[in-house]
Every structure is written in structure tokens, then in C-alpha cells.
Protein backbone atom coordinates (compact mmCIF):
# COMPACT_ATOMS: atom_id res chain seq x y z
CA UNK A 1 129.90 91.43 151.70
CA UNK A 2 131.91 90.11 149.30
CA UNK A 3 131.71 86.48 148.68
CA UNK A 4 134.74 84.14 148.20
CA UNK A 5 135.08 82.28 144.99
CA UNK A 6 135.19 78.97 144.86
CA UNK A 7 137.05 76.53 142.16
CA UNK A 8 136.15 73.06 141.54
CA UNK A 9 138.60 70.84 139.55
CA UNK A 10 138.25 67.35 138.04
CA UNK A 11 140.86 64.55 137.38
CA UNK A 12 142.28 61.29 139.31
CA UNK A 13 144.14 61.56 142.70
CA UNK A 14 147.12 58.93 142.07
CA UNK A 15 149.64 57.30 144.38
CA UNK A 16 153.10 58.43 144.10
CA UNK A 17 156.09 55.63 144.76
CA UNK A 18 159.67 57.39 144.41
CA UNK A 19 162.98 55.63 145.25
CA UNK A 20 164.82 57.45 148.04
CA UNK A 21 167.00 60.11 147.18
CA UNK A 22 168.77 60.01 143.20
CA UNK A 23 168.28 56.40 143.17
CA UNK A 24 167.44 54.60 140.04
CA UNK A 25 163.80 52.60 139.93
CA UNK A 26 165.98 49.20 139.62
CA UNK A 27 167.93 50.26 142.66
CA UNK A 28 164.59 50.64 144.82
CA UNK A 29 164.26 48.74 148.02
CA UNK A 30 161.35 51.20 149.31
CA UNK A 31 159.65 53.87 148.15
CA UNK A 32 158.60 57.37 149.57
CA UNK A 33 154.91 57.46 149.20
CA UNK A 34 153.09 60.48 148.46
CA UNK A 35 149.75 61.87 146.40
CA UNK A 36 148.97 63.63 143.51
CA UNK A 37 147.97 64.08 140.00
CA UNK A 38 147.30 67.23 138.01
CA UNK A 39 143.89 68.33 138.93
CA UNK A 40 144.26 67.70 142.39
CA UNK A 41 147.71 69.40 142.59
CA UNK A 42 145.47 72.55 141.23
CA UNK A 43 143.28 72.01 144.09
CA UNK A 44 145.30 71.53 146.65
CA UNK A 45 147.68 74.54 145.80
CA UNK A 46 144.23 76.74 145.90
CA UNK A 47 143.54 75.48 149.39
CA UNK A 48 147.09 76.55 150.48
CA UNK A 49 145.97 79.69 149.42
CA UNK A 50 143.44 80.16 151.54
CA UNK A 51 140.43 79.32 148.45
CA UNK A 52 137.66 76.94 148.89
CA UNK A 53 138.73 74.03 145.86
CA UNK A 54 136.54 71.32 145.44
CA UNK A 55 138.04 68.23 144.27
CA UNK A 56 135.63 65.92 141.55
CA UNK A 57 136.84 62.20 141.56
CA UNK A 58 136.18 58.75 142.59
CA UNK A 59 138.73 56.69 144.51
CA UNK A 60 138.29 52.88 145.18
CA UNK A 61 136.70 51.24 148.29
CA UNK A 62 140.00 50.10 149.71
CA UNK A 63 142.60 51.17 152.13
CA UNK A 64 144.82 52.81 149.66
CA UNK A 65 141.54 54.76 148.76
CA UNK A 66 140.88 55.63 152.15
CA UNK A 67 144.46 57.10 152.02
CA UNK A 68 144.14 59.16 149.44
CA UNK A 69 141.22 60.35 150.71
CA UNK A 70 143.06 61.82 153.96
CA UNK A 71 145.90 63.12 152.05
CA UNK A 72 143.88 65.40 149.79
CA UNK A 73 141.48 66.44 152.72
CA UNK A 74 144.56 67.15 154.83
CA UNK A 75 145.45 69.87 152.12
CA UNK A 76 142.24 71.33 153.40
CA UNK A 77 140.24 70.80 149.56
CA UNK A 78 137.29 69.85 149.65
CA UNK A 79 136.08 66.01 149.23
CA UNK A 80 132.48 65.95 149.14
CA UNK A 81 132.28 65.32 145.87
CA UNK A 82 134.49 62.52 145.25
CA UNK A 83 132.87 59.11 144.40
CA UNK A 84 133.96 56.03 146.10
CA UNK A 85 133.78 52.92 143.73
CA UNK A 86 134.84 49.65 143.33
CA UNK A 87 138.58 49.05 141.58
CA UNK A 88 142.14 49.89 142.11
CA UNK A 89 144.09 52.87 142.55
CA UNK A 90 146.16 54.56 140.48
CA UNK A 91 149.85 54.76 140.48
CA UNK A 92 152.32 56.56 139.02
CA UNK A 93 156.38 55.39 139.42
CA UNK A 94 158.73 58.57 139.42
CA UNK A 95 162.63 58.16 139.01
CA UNK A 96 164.53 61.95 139.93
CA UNK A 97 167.14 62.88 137.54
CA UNK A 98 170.36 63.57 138.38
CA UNK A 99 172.97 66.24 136.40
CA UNK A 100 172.63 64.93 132.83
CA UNK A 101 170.59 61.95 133.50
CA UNK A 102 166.71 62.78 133.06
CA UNK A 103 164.05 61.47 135.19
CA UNK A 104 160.98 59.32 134.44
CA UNK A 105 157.38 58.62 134.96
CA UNK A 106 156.53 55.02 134.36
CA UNK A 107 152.37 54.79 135.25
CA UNK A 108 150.02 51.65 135.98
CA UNK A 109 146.51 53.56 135.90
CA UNK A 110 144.64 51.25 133.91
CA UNK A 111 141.28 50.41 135.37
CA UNK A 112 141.31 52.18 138.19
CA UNK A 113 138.11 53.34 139.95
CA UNK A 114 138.14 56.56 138.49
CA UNK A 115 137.89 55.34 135.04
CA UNK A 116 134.69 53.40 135.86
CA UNK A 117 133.40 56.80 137.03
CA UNK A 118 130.51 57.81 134.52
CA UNK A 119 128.90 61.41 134.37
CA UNK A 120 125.82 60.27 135.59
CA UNK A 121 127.54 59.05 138.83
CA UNK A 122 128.51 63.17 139.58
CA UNK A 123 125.88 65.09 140.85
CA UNK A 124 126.96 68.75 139.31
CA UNK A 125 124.24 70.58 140.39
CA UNK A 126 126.01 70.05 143.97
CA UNK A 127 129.12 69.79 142.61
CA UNK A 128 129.10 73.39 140.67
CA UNK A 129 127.03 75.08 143.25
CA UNK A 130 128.14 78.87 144.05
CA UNK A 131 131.30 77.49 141.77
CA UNK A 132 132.59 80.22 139.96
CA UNK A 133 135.59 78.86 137.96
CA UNK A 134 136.43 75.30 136.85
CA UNK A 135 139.79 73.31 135.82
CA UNK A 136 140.93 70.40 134.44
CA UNK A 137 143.69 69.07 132.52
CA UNK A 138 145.10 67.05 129.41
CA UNK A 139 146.13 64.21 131.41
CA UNK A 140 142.62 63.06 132.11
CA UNK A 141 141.19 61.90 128.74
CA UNK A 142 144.54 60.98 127.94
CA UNK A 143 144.00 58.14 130.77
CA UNK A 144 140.61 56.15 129.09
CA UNK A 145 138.28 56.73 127.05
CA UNK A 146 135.44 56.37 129.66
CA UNK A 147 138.03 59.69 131.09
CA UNK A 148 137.73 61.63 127.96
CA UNK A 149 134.12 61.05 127.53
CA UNK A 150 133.55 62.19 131.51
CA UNK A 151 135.86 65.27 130.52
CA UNK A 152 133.55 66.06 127.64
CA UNK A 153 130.48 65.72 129.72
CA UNK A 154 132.10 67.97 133.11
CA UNK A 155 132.94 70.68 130.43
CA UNK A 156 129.90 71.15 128.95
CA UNK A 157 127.92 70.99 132.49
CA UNK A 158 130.34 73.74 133.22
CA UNK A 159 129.83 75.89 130.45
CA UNK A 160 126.33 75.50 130.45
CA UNK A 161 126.13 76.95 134.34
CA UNK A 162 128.44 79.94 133.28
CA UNK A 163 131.46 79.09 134.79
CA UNK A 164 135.10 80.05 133.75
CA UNK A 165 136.86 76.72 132.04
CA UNK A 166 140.38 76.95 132.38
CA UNK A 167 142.13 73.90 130.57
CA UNK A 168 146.02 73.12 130.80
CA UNK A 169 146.91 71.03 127.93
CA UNK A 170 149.34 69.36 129.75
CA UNK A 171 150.45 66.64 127.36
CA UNK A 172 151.37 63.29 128.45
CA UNK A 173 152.07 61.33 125.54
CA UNK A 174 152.56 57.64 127.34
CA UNK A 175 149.25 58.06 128.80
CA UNK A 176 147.16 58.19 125.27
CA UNK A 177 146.84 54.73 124.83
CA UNK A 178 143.29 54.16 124.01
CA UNK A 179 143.47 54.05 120.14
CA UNK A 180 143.38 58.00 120.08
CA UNK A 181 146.10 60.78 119.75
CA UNK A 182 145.87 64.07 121.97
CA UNK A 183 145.40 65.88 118.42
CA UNK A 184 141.94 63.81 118.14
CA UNK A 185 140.26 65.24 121.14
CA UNK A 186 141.92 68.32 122.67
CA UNK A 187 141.25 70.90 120.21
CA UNK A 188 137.33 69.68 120.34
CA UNK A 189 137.75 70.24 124.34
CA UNK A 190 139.63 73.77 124.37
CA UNK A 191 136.72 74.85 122.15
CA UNK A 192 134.36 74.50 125.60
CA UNK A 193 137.83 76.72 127.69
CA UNK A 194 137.97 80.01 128.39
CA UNK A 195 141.69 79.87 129.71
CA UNK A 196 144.04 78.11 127.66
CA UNK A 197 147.46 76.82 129.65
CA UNK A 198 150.57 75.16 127.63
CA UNK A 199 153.72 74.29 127.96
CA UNK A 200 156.01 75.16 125.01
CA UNK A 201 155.21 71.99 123.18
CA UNK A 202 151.43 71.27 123.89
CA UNK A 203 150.51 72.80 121.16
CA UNK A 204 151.83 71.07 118.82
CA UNK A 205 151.43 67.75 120.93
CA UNK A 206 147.74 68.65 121.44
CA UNK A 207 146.13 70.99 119.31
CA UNK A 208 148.60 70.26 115.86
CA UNK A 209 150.26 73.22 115.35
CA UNK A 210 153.01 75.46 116.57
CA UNK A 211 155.22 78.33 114.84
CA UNK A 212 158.44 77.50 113.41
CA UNK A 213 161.56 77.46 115.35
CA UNK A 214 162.64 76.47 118.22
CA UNK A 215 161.09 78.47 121.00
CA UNK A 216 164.20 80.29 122.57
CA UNK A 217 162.68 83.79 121.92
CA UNK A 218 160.15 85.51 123.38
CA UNK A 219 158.79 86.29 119.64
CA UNK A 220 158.31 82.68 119.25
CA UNK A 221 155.80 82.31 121.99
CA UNK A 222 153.96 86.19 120.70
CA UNK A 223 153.22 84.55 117.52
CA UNK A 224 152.10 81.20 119.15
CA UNK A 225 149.86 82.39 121.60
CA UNK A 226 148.21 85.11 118.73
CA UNK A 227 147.35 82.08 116.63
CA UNK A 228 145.88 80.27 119.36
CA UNK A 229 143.37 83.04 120.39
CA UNK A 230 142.83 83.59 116.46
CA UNK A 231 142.16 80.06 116.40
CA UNK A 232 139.97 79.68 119.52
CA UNK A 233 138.30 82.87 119.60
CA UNK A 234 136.37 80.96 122.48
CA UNK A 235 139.51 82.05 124.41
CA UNK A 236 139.90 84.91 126.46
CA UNK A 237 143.87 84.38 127.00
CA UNK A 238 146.13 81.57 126.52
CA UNK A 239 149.02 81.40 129.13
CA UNK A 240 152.68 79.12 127.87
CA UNK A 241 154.98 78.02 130.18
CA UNK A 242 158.94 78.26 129.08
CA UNK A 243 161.25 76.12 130.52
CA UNK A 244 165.13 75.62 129.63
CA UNK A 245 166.84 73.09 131.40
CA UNK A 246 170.60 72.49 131.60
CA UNK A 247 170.84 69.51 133.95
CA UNK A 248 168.03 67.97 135.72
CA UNK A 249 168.74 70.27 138.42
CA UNK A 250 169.29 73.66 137.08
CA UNK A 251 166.22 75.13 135.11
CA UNK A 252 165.63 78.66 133.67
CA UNK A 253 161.69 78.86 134.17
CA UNK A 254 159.21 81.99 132.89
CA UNK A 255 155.96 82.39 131.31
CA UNK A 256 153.94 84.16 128.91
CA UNK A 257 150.09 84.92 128.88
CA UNK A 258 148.46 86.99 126.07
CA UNK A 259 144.70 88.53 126.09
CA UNK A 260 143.12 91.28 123.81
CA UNK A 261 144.09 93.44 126.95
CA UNK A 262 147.87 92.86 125.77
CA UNK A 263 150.88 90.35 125.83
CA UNK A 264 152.83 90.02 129.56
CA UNK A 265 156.09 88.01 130.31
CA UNK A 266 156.81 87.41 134.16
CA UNK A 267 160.63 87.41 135.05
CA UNK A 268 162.96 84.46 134.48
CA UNK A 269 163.56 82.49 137.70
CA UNK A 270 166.69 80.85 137.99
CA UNK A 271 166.36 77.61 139.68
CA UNK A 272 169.76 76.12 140.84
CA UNK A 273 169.07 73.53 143.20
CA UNK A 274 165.95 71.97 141.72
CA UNK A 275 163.99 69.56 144.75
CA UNK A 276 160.69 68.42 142.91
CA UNK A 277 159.86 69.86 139.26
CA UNK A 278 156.71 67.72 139.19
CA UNK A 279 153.24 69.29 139.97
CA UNK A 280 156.06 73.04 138.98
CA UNK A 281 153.11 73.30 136.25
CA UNK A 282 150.07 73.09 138.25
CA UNK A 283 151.87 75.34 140.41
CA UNK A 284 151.67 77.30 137.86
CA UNK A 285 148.06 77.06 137.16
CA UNK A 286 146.98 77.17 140.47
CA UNK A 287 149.10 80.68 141.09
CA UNK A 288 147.33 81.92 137.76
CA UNK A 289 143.99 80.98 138.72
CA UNK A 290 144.14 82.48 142.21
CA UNK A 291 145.68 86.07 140.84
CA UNK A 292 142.63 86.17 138.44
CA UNK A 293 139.85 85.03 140.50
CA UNK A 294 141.00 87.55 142.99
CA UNK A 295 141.12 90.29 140.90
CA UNK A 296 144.65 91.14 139.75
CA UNK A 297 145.38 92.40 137.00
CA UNK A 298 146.50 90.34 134.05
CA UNK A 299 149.68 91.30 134.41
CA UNK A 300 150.04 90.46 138.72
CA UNK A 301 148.22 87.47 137.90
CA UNK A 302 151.01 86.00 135.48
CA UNK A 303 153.76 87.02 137.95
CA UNK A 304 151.96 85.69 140.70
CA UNK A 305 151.67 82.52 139.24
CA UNK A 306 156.04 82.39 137.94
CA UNK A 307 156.29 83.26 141.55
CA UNK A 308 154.24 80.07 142.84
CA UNK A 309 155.71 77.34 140.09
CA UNK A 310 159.65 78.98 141.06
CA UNK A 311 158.58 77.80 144.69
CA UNK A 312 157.46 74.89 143.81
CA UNK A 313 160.66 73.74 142.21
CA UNK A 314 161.74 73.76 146.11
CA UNK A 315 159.30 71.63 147.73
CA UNK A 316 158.83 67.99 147.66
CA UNK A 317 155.38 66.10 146.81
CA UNK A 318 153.16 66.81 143.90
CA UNK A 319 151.22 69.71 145.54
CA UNK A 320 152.90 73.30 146.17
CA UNK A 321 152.58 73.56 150.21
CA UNK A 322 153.13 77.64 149.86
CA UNK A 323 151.04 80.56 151.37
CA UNK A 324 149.48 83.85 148.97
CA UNK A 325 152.40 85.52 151.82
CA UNK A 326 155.15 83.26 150.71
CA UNK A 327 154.71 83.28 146.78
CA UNK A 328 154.04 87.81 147.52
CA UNK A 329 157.37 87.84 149.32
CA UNK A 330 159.71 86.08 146.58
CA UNK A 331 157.33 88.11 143.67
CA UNK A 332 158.99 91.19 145.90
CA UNK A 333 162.66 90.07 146.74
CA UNK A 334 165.90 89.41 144.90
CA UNK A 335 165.80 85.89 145.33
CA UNK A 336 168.37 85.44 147.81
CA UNK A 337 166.42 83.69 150.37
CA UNK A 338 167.22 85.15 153.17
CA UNK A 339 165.98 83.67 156.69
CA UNK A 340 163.03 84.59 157.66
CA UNK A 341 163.30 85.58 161.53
């Protein structure tokens, strides 16, 4: 019998306040609420797809807590494991662009309950048991240094039960605030990874170096992820993300992932009518993840997860509400999307 894996992730579950519609933040009268934040976007996507994901966190002791709480158990991951503590919750402000305006984040996470959660408050014995892979993100010890330091410490207790560490760079430069640059502590984290996820400038923004030029061929992003892996030889592949956007709502999106089994490119998804680009990349990472853990080929794996961050791009929230049939289907089709009867 062949048992399931199961993925555990770590980070903070945030609220999400969004003005209606293309309006600006000083336009806002109300707000559409929803949840999310990297790690849990990761998890939740892998519970769409029919995985167990196990969600490591701490929320406050407070009704917006208990909210949270039911919105990331409603996406069917797994909550045992997150720690409810005194504080606030975390919010994050999003503003949708519109044609050649961009969009913003503006976030208020400072001392929220899940940066008073310390390592010794996790018990990862439970939390890692039967776990097979773990994930986590650059946006977490970008948020405190108590974050970083519980990063450190999650990574380590990973490694040292054999797990699979897949980190996504996934720079956020207003969030390093702390008196440290991402270039001070993610290269000493990616040494503890075993899957390396970027975006086209992560590199640079994270680990201090990138090749020269502008990264508009697919040369560019050969010869970047070659000197990652000779850099990291911790690594067994590095994945980049390529995005070219024209207007806020029309994005060109493909991605790259190299191993010393060979170098893959997925197809280039042309996304017209862009609903929700954020969470696109943990889409991404989720659809990457699931293709590997279940045994596709490098290769299938990549596509499999262009195919889940293209969907993404069409639903709204932070966490990609798709099914393993879904993201199969467009991987198969022309992209037309025709009605499904």
C-alpha cells in the first residue's frame, strides 16, 4: 500500500483587506476580507489537491484569530499544529492595479502573535511526523527577527529528520525591517534547502548575485540557475519564475527549473484578463511540489506547476482553489476555455 505524502509548511496566516473592485486604498469605504500569506497559500493549494498539508503557525487568542483559523481549516489543511498566543493579527493592505497603474501591498505585521512564537513553543516531533517534504518562504524572516531565528531553527529540525526543504526566496523588500538585509540571512538558509524557488530577481535581492542582463532570454535564466546549483551544491534543482508584464492586467508568465538530470522550460501562458496575481507564485510552488512528491518527472512536474500559477492568475483570494483535474486539463488544452458541460 502505498502511503500518501504529507507536506508541512511554516509561515504567518495574515488578514487580507482589499478595496472593492480597481479602487484606490484612499477611495476605500469597505474592504473585501480574505486570508493568506505565502506558506499557507502553499498549504492550502496542496489541500486542493487532494495532499495532506500541515500548516505550522500561531495566531492570536482573539476573534480575528479564531477567523483565520476557520478559513485555513476550511481549505481542508491541517491546523493541529498551529499555536494560539497572545497578540494581534497580521494584516496586509492590497490596492489592484489597473492598465498602467501598478498595485500595492502596504503591511502592518509588527508584533503579531506569530512573531512571539519561539521554537520551543512547536512541538516538531508531532509536527514532522510521517512528514516527508517541508516549505517555507523568504517572507518569514523578512517579518522579525524572532521570525528568522524560528526559520533557522524549523530548517534545521527538518533537515535533521530527513525531510526535503524546499525554500522560495520570495523577496519582499518592505518587510526587512529589522536592521538586516535579505542578502544577510538567505544564502545561510538556502544552504539547509534542497529545492531552491525564485523569481527572476530573488537572486540578486536575496542571495547577491545574478548574471548580467536583463533576463528576457531563456539563456539568461540557464546561466543563473547553473551558478546557483554550483553555488549551493546542497541543491538538487533550483526552479525561476519569469514574468513579463505589459499592464497590470496582461502578463506573459513561464518558468524554468534546472537539475543535474537537465534544464526544462514549461510553455508561456498568456494571461489577458488577469483577476488576482497574488499567491500566482505559491501557485507555483505548490503545483511544483505536488508533481514531484507524486512522482513526475522533472519535466511534468515544472509544467504542472506553469499550469497551476496560469490558473491562479484567474481566481480571487490568496490561495489557488483548483483541482490536480483542473490544472491536467489546461496542461492538455489550447487555452481557449471552453465550457465545461
Amino acid at each position: 500500500m502505498t502511503t500518501q505524502p504529507i507536506i508541512a509548511t511554516l509561515g504567518e496566516l495574515i488578514l487580507r483587506l482589499k478595496p472593492p473592485g480597481k479602487l484606490r486604498l484612499r477611495q476605500a469605504e469597505r474592504f473585501d476580507v480574505c486570508h493568506g500569506g505565502a506558506e499557507a497559500n502553499v498549504a492550502g493549494s496542496l489541500a486542493q489537491f487532494g495532499l495532506e498539508s500541515r500548516f505550522i503557525s500561531a495566531l492570536p487568542t482573539s476573534e480575528l484569530g479564531e477567523q483565520a483559523l476557520m478559513s485555513i481549516r476550511a481549505n481542508g489543511v491541517n491546523v493541529s499544529h498551529i499555536v494560539r498566543l497572545p497578540g494581534r493579527m497580521g494584516i496586509y493592505f492590497l490596492e489592484d492595479g489597473a492598465d498602467i497603474r501598478s498595485g500595492c501591498v502596504i503591511y502592518d505585521r509588527q508584533d503579531t502573535a506569530f512573531s512571539a512564537l519561539s521554537p520551543d513553543r512547536v512541538d516538531w516531533d508531532a509536527a514532522f511526523q510521517n512528514v516527508s517534504w517541508f516549505h517555507v518562504s523568504g517572507v518569514t524572516p523578512a517579518i522579525s527577527a524572532s521570525a528568522r531565528d524560528l526559520c533557522e531553527a524549523a530548517l534545521k529540525e527538518a533537515k535533521s529528520r530527513g525531510l526535503h526543504v524546499s525554500l522560495d526566496l520570495n523577496h519582499r523588500q518592505r518587510l526587512w525591517q529589522y536592521g538586516q538585509d535579505a542578502t544577510d540571512v538567505m544564502p545561510g538558509l538556502a544552504e539547509h534547502a534542497d529545492t531552491l524557488i525564485a523569481g527572476r530577481g530573488d537572486c540578486a535581492a536575496c542571495l547577491g548575485f545574478s548574471p548580467d542582463g536583463d533576463g528576457s532570454t531563456n539563456d539568461w535564466y540557464e546561466a543563473l540557475s547553473q551558478d546557483v546549483l554550483n553555488r549551493f551544491p546542497n541543491l538538487s534543482r533550483v526552479a525561476v519564475t519569469i514574468r513579463n508584464s505589459s499592464s497590470a492586467d496582461h502578463h506573459k508568465w513561464a518558468a524554468h527549473l534546472r537539475t543535474s538530470e537537465g534544464s526544462f522550460f514549461s510553455k508561456t501562458y498568456h494571461l489577458h484578463n488577469v483577476v488576482d496575481r497574488v499567491g500566482t507564485g505559491d501557485a507555483f510552488a505548490a503545483g511544483l511540489i505536488y508533481g514531484l512528491v507524486t512522482k513526475m518527472s522533472d519535466d511534468a512536474a515544472l509544467k504542472f506547476g506553469a499550469a497551476a500559477n496560469a490558473l491562479k492568475h484567474t481566481i480571487i483570494g490568496d490561495t489557488n482553489m483548483v483541482t490536480v483535474e483542473e490544472v491536467k486539463a489546461l496542461m492538455e488544452s489550447d487555452g481557449t476555455a471552453r465550457l465545461r458541460r
